[in-house]
N, C-alpha and C. Protein backbone atom coordinates (compact mmCIF):
# COMPACT_ATOMS: atom_id res chain seq x y z
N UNK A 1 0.84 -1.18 0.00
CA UNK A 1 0.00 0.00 0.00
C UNK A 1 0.89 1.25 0.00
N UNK A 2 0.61 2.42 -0.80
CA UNK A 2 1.37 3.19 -1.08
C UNK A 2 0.78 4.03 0.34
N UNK A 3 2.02 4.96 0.80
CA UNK A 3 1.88 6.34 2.08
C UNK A 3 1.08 7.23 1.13
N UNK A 4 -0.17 8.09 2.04
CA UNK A 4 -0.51 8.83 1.59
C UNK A 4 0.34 9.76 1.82
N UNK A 5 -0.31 11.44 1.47
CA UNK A 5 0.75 12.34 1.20
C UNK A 5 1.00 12.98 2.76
N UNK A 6 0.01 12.92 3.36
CA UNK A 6 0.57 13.10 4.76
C UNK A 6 1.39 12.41 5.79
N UNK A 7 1.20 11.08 5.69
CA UNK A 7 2.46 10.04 5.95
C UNK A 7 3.64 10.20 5.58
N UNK A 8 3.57 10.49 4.20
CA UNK A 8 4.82 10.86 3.09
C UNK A 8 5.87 12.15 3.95
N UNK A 9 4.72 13.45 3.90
CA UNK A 9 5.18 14.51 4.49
C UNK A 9 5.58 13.83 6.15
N UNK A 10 5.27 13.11 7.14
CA UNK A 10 5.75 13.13 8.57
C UNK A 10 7.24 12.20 8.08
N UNK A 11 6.82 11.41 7.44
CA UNK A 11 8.29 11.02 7.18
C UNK A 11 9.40 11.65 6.79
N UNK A 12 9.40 12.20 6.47
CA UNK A 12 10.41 13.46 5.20
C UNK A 12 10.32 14.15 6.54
N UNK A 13 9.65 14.44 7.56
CA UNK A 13 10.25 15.60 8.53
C UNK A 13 11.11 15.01 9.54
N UNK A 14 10.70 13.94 9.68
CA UNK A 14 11.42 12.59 10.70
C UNK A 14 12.85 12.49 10.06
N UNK A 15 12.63 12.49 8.60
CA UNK A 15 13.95 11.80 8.25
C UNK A 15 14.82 13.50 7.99
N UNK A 16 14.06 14.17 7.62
CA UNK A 16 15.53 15.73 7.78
C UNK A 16 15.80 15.88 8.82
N UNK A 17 14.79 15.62 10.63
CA UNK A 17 15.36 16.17 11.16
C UNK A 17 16.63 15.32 11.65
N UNK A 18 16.85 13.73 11.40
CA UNK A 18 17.90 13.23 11.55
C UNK A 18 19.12 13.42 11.20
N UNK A 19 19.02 13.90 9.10
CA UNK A 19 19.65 14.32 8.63
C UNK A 19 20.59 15.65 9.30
N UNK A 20 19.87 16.64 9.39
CA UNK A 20 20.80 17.44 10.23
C UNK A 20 21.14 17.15 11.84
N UNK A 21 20.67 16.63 12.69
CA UNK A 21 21.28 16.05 13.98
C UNK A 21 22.36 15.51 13.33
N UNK A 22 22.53 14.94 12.42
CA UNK A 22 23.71 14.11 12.41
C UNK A 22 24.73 14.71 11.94
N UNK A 23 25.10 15.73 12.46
CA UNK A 23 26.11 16.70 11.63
C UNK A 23 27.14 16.83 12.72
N UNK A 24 26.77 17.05 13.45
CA UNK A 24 27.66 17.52 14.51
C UNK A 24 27.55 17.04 16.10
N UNK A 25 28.25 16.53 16.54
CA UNK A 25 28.12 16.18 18.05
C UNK A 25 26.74 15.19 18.26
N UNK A 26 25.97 15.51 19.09
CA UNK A 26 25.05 14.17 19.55
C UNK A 26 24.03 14.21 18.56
N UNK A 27 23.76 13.10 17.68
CA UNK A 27 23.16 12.16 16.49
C UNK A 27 21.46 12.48 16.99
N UNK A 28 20.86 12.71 17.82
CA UNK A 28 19.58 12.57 18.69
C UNK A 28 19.28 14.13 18.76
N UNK A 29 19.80 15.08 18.62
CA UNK A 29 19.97 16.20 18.69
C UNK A 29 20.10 17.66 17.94
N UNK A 30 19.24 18.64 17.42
CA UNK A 30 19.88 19.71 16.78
C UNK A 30 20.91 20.32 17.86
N UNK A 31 22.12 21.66 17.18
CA UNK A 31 22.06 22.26 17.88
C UNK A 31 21.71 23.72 16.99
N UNK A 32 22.07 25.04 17.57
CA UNK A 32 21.56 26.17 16.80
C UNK A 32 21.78 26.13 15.45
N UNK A 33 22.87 25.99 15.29
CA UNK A 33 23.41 26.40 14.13
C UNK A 33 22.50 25.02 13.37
N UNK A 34 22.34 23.86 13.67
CA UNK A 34 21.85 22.50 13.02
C UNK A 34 20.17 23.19 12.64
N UNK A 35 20.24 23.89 13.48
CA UNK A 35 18.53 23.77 13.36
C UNK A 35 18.40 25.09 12.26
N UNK A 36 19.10 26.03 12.89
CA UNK A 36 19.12 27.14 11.67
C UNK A 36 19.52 26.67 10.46
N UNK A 37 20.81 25.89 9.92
CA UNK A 37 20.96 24.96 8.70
C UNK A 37 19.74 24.23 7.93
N UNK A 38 18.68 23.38 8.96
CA UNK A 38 17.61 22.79 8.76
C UNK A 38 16.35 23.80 8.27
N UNK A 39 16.04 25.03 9.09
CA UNK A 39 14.84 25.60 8.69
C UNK A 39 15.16 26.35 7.40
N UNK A 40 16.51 26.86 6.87
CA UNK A 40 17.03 27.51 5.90
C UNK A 40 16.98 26.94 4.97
N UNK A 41 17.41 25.78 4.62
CA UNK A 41 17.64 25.13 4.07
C UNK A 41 16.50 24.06 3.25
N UNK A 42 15.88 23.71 4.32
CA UNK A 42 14.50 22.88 4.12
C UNK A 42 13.22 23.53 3.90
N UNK A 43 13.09 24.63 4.19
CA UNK A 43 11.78 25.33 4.54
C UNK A 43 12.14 26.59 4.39
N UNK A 44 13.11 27.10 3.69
CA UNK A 44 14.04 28.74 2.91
C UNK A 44 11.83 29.60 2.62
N UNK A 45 11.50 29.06 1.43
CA UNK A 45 10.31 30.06 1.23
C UNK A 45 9.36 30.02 2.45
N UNK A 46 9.36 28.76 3.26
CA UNK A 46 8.20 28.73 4.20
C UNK A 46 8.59 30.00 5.51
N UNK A 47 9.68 29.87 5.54
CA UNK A 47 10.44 30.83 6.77
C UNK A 47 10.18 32.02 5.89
N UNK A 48 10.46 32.63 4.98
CA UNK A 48 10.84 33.97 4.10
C UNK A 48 9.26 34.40 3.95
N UNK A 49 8.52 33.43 3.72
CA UNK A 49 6.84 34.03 3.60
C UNK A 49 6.59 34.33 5.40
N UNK A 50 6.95 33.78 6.14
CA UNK A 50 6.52 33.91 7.39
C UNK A 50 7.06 35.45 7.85
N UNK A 51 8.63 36.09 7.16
CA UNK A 51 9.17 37.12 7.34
C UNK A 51 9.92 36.31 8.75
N UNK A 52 10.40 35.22 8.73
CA UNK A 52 10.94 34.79 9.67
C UNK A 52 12.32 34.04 9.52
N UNK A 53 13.38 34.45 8.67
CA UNK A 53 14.35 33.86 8.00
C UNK A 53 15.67 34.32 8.87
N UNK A 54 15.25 35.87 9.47
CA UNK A 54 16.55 36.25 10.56
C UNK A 54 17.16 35.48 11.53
N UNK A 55 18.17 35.71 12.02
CA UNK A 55 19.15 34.79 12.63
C UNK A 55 18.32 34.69 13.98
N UNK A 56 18.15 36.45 14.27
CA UNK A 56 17.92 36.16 15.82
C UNK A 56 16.26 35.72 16.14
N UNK A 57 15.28 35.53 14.95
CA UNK A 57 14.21 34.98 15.11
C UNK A 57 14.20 33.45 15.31
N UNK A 58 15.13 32.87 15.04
CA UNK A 58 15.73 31.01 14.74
C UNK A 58 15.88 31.63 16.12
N UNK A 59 17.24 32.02 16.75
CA UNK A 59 17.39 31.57 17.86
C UNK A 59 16.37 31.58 18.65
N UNK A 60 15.45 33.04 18.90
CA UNK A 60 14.44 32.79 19.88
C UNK A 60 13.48 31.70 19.64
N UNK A 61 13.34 30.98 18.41
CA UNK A 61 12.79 29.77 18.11
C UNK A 61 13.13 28.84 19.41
N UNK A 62 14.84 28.79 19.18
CA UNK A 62 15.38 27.72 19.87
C UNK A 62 15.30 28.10 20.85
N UNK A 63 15.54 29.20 22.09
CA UNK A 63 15.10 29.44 23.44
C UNK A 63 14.05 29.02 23.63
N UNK A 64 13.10 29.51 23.17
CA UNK A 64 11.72 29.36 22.87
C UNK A 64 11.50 27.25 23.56
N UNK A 65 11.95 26.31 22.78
CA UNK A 65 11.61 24.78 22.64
C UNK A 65 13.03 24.33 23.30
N UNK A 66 13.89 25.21 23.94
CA UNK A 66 14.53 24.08 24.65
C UNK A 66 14.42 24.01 26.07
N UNK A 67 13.24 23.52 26.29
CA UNK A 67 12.31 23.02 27.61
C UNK A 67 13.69 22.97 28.43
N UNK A 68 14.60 22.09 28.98
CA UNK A 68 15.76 21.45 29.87
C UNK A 68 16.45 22.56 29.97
N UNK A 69 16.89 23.53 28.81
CA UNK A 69 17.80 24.51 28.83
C UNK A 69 19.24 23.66 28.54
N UNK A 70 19.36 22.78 27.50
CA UNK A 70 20.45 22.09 27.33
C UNK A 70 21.19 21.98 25.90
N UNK A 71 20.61 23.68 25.84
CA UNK A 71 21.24 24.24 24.38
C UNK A 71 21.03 23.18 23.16
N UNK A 72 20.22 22.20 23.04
CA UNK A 72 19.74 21.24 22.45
C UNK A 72 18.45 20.96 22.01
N UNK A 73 18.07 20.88 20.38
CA UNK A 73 16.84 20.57 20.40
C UNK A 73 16.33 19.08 20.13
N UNK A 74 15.55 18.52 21.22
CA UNK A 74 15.42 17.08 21.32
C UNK A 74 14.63 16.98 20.14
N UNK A 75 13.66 15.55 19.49
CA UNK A 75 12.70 16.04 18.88
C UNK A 75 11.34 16.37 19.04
N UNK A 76 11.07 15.99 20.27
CA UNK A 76 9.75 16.29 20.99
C UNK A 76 9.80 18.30 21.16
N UNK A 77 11.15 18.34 21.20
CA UNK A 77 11.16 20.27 21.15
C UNK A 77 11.11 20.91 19.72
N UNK A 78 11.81 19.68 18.60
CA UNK A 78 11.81 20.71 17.43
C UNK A 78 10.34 20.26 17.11
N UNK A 79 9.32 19.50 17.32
CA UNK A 79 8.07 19.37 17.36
C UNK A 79 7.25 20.69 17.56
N UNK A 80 7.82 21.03 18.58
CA UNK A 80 6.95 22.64 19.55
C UNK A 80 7.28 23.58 18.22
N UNK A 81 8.48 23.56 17.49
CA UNK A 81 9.35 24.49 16.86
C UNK A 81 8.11 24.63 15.52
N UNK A 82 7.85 23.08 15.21
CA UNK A 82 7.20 22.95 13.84
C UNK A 82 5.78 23.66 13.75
N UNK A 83 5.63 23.11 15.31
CA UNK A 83 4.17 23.32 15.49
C UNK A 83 3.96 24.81 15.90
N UNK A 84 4.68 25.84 15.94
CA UNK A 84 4.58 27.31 16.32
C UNK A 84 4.83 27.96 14.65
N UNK A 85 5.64 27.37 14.13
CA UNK A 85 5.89 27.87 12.55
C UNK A 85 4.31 27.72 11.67
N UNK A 86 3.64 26.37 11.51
CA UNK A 86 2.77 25.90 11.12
C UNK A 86 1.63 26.79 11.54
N UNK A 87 1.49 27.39 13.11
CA UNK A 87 0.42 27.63 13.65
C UNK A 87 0.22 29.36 13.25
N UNK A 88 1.61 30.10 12.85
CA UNK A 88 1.76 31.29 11.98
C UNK A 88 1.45 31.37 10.61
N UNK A 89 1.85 30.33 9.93
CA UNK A 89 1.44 30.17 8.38
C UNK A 89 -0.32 29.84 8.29
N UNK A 90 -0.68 28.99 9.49
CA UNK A 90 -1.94 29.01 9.30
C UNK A 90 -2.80 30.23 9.35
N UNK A 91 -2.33 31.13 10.03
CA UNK A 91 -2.82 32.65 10.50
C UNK A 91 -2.52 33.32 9.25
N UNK A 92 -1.59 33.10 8.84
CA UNK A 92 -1.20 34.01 7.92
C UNK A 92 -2.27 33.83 6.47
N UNK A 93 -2.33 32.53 5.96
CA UNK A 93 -2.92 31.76 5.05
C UNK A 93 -4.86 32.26 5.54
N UNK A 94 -5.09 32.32 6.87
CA UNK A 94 -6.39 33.01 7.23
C UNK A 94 -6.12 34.28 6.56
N UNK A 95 -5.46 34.94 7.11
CA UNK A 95 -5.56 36.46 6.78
C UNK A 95 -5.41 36.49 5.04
N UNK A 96 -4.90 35.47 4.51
CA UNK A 96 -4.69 36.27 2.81
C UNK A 96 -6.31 35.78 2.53
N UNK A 97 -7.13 34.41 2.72
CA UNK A 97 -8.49 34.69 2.46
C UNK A 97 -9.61 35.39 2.96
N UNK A 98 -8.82 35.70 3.87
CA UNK A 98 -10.25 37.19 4.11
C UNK A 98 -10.04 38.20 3.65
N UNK A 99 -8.53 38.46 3.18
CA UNK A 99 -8.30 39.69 2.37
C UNK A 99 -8.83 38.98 0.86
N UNK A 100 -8.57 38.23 0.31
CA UNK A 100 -9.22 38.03 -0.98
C UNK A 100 -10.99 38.60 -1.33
N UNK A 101 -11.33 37.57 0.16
CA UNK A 101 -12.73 37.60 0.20
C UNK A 101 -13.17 38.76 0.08
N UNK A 102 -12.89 39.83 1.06
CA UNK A 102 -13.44 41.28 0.94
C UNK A 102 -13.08 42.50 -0.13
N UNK A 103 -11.95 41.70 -0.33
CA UNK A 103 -11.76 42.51 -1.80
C UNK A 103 -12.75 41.95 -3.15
N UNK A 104 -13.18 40.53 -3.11
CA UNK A 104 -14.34 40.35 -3.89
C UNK A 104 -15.12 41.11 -3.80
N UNK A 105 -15.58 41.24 -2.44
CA UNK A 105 -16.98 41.59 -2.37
C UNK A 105 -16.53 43.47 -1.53
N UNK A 106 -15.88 43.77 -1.72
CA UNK A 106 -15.35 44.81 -1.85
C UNK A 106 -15.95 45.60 -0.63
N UNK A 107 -15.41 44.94 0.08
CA UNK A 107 -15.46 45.05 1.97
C UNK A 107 -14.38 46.10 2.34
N UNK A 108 -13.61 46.50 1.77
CA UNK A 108 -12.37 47.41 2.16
C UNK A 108 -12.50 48.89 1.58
């Protein structure tokens, strides 16, 4: 049975975020620079539409999800990371159809 496309997509996030843990020091682990490499790299337009591509917005990302304070993002933290990015694009993606909408119907 073939993965649907959402299976497809959790896999592909499972498997980059390994990909970059495995760069440097502990294999189980981003660290800043890993994770900034990862969102740049992997998700360059998704970050740049968000207006969220700056250095010091990544880091407060990473303050932000490293629960322990162990300069490390586990993956249960870059989880929090995905799920705060996702939960902006969804806002954002609201706001461009209600701006469509009222410009149809010429609400503005």
């Amino acid at each position: 049975m073939t993965d649907t496309p959402v299976e497809e997509s959790l896999f592909q996030i499972i498997h980059c975020y390994h990909q970059y843990a495995a760069r440097d020091g502990d294999t189980e682990t981003l660290s800043l620079e890993e994770l900034k490499a990862l969102l740049m790299d992997s998700a360059h337009r998704f970050m740049e539409s968000l207006g969220r591509k700056e250095p010091y917005f990544i880091a407060e990302l990473f303050r932000a999800a490293d629960k322990n304070k162990d300069n490390q993002i586990c993956f249960d933290e870059f989880l929090y990371i995905l799920g705060k990015l996702l939960r902006d694009y969804h806002l954002q993606y609201h706001r461009q159809l209600c701006a469509h909408y009222c410009a149809q119907h010429s609400l503005y």
